[in-house]
Structure formats: structure tokens, C-alpha cells
C-alpha atoms as a PDB file:
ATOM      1  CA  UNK A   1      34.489  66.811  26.567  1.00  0.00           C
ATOM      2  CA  UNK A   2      33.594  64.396  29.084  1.00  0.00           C
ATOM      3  CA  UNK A   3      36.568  62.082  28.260  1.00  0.00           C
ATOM      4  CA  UNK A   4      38.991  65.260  29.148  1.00  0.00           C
ATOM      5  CA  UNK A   5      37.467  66.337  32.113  1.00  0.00           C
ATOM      6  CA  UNK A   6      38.053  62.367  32.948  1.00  0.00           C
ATOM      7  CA  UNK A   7      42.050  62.649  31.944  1.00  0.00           C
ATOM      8  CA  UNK A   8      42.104  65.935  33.740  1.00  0.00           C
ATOM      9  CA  UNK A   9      40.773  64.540  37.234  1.00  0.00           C
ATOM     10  CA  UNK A  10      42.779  61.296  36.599  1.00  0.00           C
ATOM     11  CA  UNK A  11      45.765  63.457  36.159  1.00  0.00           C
ATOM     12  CA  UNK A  12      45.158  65.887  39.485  1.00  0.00           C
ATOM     13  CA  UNK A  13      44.426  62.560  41.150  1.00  0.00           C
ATOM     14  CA  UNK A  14      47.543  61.302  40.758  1.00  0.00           C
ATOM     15  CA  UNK A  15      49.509  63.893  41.332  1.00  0.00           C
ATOM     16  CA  UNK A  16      48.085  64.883  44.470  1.00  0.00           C
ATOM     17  CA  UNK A  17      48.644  60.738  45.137  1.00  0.00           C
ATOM     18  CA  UNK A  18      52.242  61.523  44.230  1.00  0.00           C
ATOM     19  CA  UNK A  19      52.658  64.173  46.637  1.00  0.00           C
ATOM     20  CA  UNK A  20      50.922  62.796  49.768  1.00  0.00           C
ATOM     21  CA  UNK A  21      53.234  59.410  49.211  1.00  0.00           C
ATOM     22  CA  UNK A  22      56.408  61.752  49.002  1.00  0.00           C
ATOM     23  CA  UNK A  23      55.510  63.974  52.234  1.00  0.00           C
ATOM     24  CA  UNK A  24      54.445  60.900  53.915  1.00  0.00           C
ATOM     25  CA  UNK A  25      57.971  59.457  53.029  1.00  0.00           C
ATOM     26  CA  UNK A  26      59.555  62.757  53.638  1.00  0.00           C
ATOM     27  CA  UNK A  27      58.037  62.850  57.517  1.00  0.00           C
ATOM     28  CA  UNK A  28      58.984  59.510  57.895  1.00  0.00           C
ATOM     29  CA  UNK A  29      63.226  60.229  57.362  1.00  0.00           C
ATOM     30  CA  UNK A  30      62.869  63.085  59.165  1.00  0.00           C
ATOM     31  CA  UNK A  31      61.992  61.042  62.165  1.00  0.00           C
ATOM     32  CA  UNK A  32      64.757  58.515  61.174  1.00  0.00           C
ATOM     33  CA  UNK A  33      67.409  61.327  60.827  1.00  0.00           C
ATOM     34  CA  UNK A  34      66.062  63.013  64.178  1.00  0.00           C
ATOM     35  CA  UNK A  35      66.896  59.561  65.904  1.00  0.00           C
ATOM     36  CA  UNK A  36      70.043  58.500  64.015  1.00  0.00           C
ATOM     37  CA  UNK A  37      72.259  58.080  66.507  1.00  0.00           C
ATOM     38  CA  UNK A  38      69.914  55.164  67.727  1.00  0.00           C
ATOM     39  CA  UNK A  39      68.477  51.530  66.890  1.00  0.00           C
ATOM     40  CA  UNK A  40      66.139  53.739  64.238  1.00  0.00           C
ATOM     41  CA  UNK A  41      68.364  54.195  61.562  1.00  0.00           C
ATOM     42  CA  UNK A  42      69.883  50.305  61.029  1.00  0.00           C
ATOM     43  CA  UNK A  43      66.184  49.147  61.764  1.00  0.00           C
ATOM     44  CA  UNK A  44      64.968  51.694  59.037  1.00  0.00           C
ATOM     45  CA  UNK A  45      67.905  50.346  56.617  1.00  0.00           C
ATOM     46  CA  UNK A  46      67.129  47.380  57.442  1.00  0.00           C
ATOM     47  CA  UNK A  47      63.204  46.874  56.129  1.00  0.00           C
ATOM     48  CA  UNK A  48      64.598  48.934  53.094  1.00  0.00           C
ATOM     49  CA  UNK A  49      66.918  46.250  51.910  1.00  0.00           C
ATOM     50  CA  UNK A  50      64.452  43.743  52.690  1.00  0.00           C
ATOM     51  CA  UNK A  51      62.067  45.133  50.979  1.00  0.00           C
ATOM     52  CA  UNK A  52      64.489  45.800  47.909  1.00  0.00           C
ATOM     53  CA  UNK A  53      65.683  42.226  47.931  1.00  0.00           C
ATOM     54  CA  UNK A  54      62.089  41.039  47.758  1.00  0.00           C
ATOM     55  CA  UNK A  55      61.256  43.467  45.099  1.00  0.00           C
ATOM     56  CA  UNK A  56      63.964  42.048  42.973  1.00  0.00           C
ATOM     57  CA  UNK A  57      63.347  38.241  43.297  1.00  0.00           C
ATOM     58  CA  UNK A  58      59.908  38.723  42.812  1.00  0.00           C
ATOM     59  CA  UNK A  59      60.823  40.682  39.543  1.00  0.00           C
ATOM     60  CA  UNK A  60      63.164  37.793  38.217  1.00  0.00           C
ATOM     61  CA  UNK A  61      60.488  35.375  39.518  1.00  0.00           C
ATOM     62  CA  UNK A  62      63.143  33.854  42.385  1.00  0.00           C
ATOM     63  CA  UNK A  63      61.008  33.740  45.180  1.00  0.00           C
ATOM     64  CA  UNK A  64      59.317  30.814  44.573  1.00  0.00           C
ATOM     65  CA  UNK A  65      62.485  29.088  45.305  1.00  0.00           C
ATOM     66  CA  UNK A  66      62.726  28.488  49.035  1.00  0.00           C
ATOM     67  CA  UNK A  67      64.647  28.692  51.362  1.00  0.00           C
ATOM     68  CA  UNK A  68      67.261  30.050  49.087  1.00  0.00           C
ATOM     69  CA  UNK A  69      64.534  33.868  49.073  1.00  0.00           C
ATOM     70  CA  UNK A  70      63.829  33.687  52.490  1.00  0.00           C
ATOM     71  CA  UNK A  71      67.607  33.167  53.309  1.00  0.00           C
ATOM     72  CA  UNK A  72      68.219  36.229  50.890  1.00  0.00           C
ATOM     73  CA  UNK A  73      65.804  38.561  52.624  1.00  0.00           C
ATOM     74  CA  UNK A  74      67.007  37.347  56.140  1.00  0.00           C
ATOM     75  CA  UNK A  75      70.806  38.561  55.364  1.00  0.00           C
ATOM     76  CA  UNK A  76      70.163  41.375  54.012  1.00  0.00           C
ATOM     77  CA  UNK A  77      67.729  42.744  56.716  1.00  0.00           C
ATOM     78  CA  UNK A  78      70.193  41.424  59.202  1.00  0.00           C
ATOM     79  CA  UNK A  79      73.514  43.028  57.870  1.00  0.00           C
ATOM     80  CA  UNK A  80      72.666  47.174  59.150  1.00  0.00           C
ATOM     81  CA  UNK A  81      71.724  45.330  62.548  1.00  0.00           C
ATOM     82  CA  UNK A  82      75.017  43.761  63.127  1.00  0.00           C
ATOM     83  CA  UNK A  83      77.113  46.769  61.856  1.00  0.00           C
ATOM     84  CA  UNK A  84      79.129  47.709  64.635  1.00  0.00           C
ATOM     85  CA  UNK A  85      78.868  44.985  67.132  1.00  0.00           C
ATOM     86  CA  UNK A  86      80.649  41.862  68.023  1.00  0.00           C
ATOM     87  CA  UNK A  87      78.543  39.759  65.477  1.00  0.00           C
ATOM     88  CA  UNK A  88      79.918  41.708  62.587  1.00  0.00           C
ATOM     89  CA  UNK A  89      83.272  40.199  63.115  1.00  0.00           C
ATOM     90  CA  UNK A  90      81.607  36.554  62.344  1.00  0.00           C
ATOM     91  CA  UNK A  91      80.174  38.237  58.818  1.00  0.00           C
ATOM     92  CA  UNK A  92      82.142  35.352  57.166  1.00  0.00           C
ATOM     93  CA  UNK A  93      80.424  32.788  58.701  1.00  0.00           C
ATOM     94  CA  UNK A  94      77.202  34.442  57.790  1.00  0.00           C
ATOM     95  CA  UNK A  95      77.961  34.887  54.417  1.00  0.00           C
ATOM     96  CA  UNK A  96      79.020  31.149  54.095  1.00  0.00           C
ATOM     97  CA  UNK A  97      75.777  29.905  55.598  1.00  0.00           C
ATOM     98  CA  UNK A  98      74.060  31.922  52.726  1.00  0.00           C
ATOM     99  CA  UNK A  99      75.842  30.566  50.171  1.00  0.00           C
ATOM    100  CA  UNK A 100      75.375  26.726  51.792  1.00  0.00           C
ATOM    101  CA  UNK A 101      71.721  27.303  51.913  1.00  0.00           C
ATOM    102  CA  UNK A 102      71.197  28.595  48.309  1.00  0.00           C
ATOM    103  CA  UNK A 103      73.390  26.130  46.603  1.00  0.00           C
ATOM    104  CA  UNK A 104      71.266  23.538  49.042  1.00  0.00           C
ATOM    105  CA  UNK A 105      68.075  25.177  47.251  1.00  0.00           C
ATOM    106  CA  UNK A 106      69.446  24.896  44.231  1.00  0.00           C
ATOM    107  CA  UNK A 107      70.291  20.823  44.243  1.00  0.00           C
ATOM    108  CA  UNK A 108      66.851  20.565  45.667  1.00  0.00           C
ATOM    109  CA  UNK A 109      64.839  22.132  43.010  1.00  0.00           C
ATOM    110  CA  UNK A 110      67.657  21.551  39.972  1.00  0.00           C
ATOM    111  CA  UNK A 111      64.445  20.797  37.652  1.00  0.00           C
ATOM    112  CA  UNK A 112      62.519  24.117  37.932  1.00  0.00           C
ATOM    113  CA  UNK A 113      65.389  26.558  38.828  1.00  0.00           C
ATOM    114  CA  UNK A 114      67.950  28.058  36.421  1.00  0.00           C
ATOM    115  CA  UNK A 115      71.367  28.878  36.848  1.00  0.00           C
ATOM    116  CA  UNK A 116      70.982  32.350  35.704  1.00  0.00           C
ATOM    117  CA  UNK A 117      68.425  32.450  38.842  1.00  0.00           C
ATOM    118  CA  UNK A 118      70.544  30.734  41.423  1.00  0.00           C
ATOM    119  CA  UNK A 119      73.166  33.538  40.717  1.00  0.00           C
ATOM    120  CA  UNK A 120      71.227  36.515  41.023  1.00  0.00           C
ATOM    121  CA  UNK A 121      69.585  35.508  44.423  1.00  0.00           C
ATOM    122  CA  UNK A 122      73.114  35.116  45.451  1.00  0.00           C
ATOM    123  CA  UNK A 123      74.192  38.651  43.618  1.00  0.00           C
ATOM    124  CA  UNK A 124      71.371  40.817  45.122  1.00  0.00           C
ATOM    125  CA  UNK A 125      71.967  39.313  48.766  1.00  0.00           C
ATOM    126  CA  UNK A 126      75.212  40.076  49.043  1.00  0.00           C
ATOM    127  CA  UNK A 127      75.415  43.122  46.756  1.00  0.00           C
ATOM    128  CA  UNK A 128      72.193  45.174  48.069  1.00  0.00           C
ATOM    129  CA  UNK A 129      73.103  44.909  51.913  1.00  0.00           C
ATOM    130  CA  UNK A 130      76.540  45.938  50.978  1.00  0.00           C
ATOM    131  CA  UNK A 131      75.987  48.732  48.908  1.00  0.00           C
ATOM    132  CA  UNK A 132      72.743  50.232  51.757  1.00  0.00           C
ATOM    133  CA  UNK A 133      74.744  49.689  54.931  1.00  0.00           C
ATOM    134  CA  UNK A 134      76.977  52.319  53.795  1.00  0.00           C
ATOM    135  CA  UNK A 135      74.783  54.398  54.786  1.00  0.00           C
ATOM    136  CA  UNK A 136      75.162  54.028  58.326  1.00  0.00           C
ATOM    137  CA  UNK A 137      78.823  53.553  57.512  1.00  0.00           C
ATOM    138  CA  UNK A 138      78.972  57.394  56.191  1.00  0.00           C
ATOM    139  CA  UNK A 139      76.924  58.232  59.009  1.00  0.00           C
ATOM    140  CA  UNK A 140      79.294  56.759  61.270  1.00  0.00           C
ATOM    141  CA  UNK A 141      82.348  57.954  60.090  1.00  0.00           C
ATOM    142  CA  UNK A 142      82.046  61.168  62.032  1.00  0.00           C
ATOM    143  CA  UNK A 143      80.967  61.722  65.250  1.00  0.00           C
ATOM    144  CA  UNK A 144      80.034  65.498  64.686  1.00  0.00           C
ATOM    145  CA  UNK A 145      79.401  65.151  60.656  1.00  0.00           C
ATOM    146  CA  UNK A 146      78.244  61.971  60.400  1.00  0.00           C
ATOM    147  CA  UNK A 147      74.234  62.976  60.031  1.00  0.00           C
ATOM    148  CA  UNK A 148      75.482  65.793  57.518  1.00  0.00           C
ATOM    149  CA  UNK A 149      77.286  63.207  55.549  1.00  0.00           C
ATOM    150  CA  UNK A 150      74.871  60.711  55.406  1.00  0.00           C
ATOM    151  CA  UNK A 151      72.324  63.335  54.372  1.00  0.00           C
ATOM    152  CA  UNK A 152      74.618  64.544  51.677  1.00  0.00           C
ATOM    153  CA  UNK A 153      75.308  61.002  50.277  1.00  0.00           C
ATOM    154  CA  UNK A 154      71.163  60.712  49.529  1.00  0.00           C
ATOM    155  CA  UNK A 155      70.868  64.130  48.183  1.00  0.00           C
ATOM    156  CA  UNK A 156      73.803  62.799  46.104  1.00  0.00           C
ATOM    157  CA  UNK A 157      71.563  60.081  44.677  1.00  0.00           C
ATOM    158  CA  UNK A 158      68.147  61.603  44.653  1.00  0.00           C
ATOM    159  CA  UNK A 159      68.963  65.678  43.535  1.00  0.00           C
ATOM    160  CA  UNK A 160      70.763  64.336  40.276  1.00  0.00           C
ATOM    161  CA  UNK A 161      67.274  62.993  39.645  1.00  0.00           C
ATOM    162  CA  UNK A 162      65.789  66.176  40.036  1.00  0.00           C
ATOM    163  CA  UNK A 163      68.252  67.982  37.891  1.00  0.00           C
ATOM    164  CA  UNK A 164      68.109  65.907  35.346  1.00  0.00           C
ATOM    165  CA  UNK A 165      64.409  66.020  35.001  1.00  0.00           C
ATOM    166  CA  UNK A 166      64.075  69.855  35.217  1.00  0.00           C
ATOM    167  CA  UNK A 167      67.219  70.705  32.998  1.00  0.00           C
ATOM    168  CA  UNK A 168      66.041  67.901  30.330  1.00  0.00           C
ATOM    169  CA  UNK A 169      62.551  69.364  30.508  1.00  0.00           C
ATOM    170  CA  UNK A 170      63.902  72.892  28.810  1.00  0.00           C
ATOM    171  CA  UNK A 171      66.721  72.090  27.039  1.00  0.00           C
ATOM    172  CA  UNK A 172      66.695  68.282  26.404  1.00  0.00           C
ATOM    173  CA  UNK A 173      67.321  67.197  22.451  1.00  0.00           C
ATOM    174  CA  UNK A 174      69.083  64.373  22.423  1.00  0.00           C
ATOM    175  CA  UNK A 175      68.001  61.307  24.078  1.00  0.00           C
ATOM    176  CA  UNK A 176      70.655  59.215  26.204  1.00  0.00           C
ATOM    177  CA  UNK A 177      69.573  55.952  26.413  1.00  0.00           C
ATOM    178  CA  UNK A 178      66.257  55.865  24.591  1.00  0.00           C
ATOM    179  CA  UNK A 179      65.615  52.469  24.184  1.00  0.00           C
ATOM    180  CA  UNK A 180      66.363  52.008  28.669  1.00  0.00           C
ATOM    181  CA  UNK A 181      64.592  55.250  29.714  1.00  0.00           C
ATOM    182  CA  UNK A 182      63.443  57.228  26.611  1.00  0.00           C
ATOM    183  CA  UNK A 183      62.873  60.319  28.670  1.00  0.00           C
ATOM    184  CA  UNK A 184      66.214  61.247  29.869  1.00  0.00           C
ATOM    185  CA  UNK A 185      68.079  63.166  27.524  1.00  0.00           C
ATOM    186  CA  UNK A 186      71.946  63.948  27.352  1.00  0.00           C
ATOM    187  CA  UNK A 187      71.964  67.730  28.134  1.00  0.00           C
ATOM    188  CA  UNK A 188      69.123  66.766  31.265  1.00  0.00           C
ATOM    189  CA  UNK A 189      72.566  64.419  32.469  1.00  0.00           C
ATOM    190  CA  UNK A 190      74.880  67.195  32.129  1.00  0.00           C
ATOM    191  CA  UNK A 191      72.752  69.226  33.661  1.00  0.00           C
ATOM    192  CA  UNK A 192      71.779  66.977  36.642  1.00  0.00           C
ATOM    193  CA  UNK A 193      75.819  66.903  37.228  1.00  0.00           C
ATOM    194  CA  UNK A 194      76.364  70.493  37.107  1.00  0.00           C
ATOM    195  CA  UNK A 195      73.581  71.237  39.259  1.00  0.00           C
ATOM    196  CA  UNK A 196      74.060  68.015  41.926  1.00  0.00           C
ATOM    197  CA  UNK A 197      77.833  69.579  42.124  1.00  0.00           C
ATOM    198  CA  UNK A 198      76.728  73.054  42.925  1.00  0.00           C
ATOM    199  CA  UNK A 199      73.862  71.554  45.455  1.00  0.00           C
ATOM    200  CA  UNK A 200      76.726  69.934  47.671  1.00  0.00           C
ATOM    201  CA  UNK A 201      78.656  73.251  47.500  1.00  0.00           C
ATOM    202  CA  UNK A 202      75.764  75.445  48.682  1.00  0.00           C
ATOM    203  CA  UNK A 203      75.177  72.629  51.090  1.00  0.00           C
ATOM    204  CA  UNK A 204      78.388  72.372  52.550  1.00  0.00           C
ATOM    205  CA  UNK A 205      78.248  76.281  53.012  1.00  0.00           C
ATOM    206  CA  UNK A 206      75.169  76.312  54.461  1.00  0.00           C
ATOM    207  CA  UNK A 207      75.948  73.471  57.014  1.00  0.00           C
ATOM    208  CA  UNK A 208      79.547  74.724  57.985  1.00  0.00           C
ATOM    209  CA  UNK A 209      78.304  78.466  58.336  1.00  0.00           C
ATOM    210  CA  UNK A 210      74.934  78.317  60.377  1.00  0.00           C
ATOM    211  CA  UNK A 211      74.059  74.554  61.229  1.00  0.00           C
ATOM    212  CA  UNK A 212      77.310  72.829  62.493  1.00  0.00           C
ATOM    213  CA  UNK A 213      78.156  73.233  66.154  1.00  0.00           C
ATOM    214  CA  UNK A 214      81.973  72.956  65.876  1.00  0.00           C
ATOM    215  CA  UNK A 215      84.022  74.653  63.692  1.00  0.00           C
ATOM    216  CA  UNK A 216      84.624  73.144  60.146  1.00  0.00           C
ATOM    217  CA  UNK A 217      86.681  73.764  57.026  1.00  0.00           C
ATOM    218  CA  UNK A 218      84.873  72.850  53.854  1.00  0.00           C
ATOM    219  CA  UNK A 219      86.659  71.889  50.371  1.00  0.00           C
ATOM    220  CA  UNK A 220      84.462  73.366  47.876  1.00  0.00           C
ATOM    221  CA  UNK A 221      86.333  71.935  45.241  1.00  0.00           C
ATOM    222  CA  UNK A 222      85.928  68.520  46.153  1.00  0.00           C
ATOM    223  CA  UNK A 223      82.276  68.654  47.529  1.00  0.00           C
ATOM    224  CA  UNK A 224      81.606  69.859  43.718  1.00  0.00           C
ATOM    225  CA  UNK A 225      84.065  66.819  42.485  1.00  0.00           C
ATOM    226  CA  UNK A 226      81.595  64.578  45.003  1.00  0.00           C
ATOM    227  CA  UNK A 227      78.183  65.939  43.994  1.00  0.00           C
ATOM    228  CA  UNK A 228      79.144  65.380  40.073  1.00  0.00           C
ATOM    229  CA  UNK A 229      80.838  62.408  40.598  1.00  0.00           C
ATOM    230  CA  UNK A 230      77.286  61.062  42.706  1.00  0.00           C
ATOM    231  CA  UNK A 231      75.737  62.622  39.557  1.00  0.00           C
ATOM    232  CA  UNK A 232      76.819  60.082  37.376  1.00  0.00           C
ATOM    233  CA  UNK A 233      77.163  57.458  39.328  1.00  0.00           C
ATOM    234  CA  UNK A 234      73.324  57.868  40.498  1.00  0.00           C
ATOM    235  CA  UNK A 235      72.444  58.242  36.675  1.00  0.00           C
ATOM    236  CA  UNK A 236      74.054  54.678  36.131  1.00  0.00           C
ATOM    237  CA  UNK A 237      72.031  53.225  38.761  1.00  0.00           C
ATOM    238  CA  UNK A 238      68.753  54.326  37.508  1.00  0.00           C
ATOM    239  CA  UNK A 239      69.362  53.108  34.117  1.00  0.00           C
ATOM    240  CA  UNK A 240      70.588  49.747  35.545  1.00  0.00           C
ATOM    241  CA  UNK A 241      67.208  49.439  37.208  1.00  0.00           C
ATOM    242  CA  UNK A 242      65.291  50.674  34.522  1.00  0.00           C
ATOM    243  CA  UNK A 243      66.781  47.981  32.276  1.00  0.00           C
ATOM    244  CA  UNK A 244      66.105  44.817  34.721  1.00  0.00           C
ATOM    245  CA  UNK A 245      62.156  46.334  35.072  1.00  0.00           C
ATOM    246  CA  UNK A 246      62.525  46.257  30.660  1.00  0.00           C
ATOM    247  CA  UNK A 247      63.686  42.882  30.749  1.00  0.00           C
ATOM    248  CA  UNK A 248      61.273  41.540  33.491  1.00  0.00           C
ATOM    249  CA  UNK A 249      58.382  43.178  31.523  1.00  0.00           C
ATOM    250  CA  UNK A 250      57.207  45.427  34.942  1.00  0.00           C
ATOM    251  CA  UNK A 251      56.719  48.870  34.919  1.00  0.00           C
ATOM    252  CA  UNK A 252      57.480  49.208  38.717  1.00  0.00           C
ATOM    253  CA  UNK A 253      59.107  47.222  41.064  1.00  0.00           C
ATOM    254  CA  UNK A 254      56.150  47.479  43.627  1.00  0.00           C
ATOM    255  CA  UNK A 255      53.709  49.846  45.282  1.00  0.00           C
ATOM    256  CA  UNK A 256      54.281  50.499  48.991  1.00  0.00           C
ATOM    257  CA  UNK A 257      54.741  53.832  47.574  1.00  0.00           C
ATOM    258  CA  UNK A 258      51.437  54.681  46.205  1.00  0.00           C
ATOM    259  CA  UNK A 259      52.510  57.003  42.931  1.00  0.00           C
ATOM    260  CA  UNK A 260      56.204  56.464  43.212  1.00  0.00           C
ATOM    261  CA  UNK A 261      56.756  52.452  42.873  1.00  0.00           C
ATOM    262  CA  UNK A 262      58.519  50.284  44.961  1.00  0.00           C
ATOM    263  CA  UNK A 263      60.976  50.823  47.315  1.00  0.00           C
ATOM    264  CA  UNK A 264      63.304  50.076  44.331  1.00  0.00           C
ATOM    265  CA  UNK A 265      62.262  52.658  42.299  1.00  0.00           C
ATOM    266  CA  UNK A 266      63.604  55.099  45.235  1.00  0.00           C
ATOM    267  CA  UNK A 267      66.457  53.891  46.153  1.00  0.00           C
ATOM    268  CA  UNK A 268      67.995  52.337  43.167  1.00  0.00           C
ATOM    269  CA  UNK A 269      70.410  55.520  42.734  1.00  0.00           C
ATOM    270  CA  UNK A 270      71.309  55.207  46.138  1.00  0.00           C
ATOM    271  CA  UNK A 271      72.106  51.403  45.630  1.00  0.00           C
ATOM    272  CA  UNK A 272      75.004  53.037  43.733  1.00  0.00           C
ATOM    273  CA  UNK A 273      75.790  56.283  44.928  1.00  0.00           C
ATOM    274  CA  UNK A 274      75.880  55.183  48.707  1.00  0.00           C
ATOM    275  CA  UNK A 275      79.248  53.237  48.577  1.00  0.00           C
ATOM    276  CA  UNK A 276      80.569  55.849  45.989  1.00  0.00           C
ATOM    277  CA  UNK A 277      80.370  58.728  48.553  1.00  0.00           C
ATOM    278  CA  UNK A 278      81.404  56.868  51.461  1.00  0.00           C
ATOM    279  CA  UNK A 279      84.280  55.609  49.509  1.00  0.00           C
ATOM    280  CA  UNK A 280      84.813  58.976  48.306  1.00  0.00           C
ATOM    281  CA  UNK A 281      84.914  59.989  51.723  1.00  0.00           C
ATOM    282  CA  UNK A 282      87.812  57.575  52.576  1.00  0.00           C
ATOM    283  CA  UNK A 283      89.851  59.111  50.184  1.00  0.00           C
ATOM    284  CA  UNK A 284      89.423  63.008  50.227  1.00  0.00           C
ATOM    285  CA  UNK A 285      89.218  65.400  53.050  1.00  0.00           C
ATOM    286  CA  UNK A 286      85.137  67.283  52.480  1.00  0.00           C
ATOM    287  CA  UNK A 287      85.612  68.847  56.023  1.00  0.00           C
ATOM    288  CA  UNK A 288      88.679  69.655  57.599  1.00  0.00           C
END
């Protein structure tokens, strides 16, 4: 008896853990989406990636290798800063000085470091900025939308997630990829499509009807085409994440979010969904 009441304040614990992490999180990108037109939102995309960056190396045990991590975490963090001003134009040069510095790193340590290591520092610096600083690229791509969009794009990566969970929780039989992430199920991924798809409809209405203060024509066909598309794409994210945390024997990638992991564990989906959408967005008229 004792040992359950113990599980069944361990359990309450952290959930209630859980939930002040996400509201405290929550608060915090309300304040970021209530200043985005401002130096918030690249700041705020900016300590993500760094802190995703550092997550990684630390999980493939790269940042020990100076200056080639430090150089890493410095471009990332310094890519949603120059988006949109004069310095971006040099990006280049930037990139090229990264490159120097961890080939540098890896002559001067060529007895301890491995190949294998050299290019994944160089794969997550370039590919992690890239993929986040489409965020403020969707946000920017319309002066009156651009908020709406951006806000879309994460619901994109994070309401799959959600779907998934809930629809594989009732109906899930068949696992999906049980040896990366035995809990998710094949009819919880259909069902995280079908219900992401429908969220960006009923979004869409809800934003062109009562919150947007010029008039605007939504596609409903291809805000469902988006939300499914995220769906999927979002899906192979988290199961690309899962399967580096398998391989580098961690269960999270860190714990500035008490109860929820790393900043990895959040944004992984949007690692992927992020340049989907805005790329997406390109292409095919949402709003007209």
C-alpha cells in the first residue's frame, strides 16, 4: 500500500511538473508573438538554436572539441539576428569561416576526433539555423499575415503531436516504428494527419472571419493539403530525433524544460516542419 500511494504522488508530481513547465513555456511565446514585429522574436530564435545545437553535440559527445562547438553554437545563434539586414548578404563568408575553423579543429585534434564527428558538427550548424530561421522567414512573408502564418507553421509541428497521441490512445493497434518510438502507432499517424489538416482549416476560418483586420480569402483545400502535409513531415522529425537519443543512449536531450526535455525534444518537429510550410507557402496561395 505504501509503495502505491508512493507511485501515485510520484505520478501527480510529475504531471503537475509537466504542466507548470508547459504554461510557463506557453506565457513565454505569448510574449514573443505579442512583440514579433521586434528584436524579440530573432533573439528568442536565436537562444533556441543555440540551445538545440548544444543539445546535439553534447549528445554525440562533440563538444569537447573546441573551437570547432563554440564556432557551431556562435553561427547558429547568429543566423535569425542577421536575417534581414545588410550582414545577411555576406552569409557566404560566414559560412566559409565556419567551415575553416572546424576543419582547423579537426587537424588539431586528428587523434581524439572522428570523422563521423567532424561532419555532424558541421551538419547541425548549418542545417539547424537553416531549418529555425524560417520561422521568422514565414513570419515575414506577410506584412498583415505574417504572425498568423508563423503561428500556423508551429501548430503544424506541435498539433500532429497531439493528434497522434490522443487518436493512438483509442484506436492504436499497430505500432509504426516500434523499435524508434514504440508508442506511436499507425492509425495514431493517420489520425494526427487528419486531424492537423482539419485544425488549419478551422484555423484559417477562425482567423479570416473574426481575427484578421483586412479582408482575406482562405483556400480550405490547401490549408488541409498544408496541415497533413506538416502532419507527416512533423511525424518524420520526431522519429529522426528519437532515433539519434536511441543511438546516443539518452532518454532526453536536456532539461531546461523540467518534465518535457530539452529544447530538442520541443522543437524537433519544427526542425522539419518549419521550412516545409514556409516552402509550402512559396508555392500555393493559403490567403488570397
Amino acid at each position: 500500500m505504501t509503495s502505491l500511494i508512493a507511485d501515485v504522488v510520484s505520478e501527480v508530481f510529475d504531471l503537475a511538473v509537466r504542466i507548470i513547465s508547459a504554461a510557463v513555456g506557453i506565457v513565454i511565446a505569448v510574449a514573443v508573438f505579442l512583440m514579433h514585429n521586434t528584436i524579440v522574436l530573432p533573439i528568442a530564435v536565436s537562444l533556441i538554436i543555440g540551445l538545440m545545437i548544444y543539445e546535439l553535440l553534447k549528445a554525440a559527445s562533440c563538444m569537447e572539441f573546441y573551437p570547432a562547438s563554440a564556432a557551431a553554437i556562435v553561427y547558429g545563434m547568429s543566423s535569425p539576428l542577421v536575417f534581414g539586414t545588410k550582414a545577411a548578404d555576406y552569409s557566404i563568408c560566414y559560412q566559409l569561416a565556419l567551415v575553416f575553423i572546424v576543419f582547423l579543429t579537426y587537424i588539431m585534434k586528428h587523434k581524439t576526433i572522428k570523422f563521423e564527428q567532424i561532419t555532424f558538427i558541421l551538419a547541425v550548424s548549418l542545417l539547424v539555423p537553416s531549418a529555425m530561421t524560417c520561422t521568422i522567414k514565414t513570419e515575414a512573408i506577410s506584412e498583415n499575415h505574417g504572425l498568423a502564418l508563423m503561428i500556423l507553421g508551429l501548430c503544424g509541428a506541435w498539433i500532429a503531436d497531439s493528434g497522434a497521441y490522443f487518436t493512438g490512445t483509442f484506436l492504436g493497434k499497430h505500432k509504426l516504428c516500434p523499435e524508434i518510438s514504440p508508442k506511436k502507432t499507425i492509425e495514431g499517424f493517420v489520425g494526427g494527419i487528419l486531424i492537423t489538416g482539419l485544425v488549419f482549416v478551422g484555423y484559417n476560418y477562425v482567423y479570416s472571419n473574426y481575427v484578421s483586420k483586412v479582408d482575406v480569402e482562405v483556400n480550405y483545400i490547401v490549408s488541409f493539403i498544408a496541415g497533413a502535409v506538416c502532419a507527416v513531415i512533423g511525424t518524420m522529425g520526431d522519429l529522426s530525433a528519437s532515433l539519434i537519443k536511441r543511438q546516443c543512449g539518452i532518454k532526453d536531450y536536456g532539461k531546461i524544460m523540467p518534465g518535457h526535455g530539452g529544447m530538442m525534444d520541443r522543437f524537433d518537429s519544427v526542425l522539419f516542419v518549419m521550412p516545409t510550410f514556409y516552402m509550402f507557402l512559396t508555392m500555393f496561395d493559403l490567403y488570397k
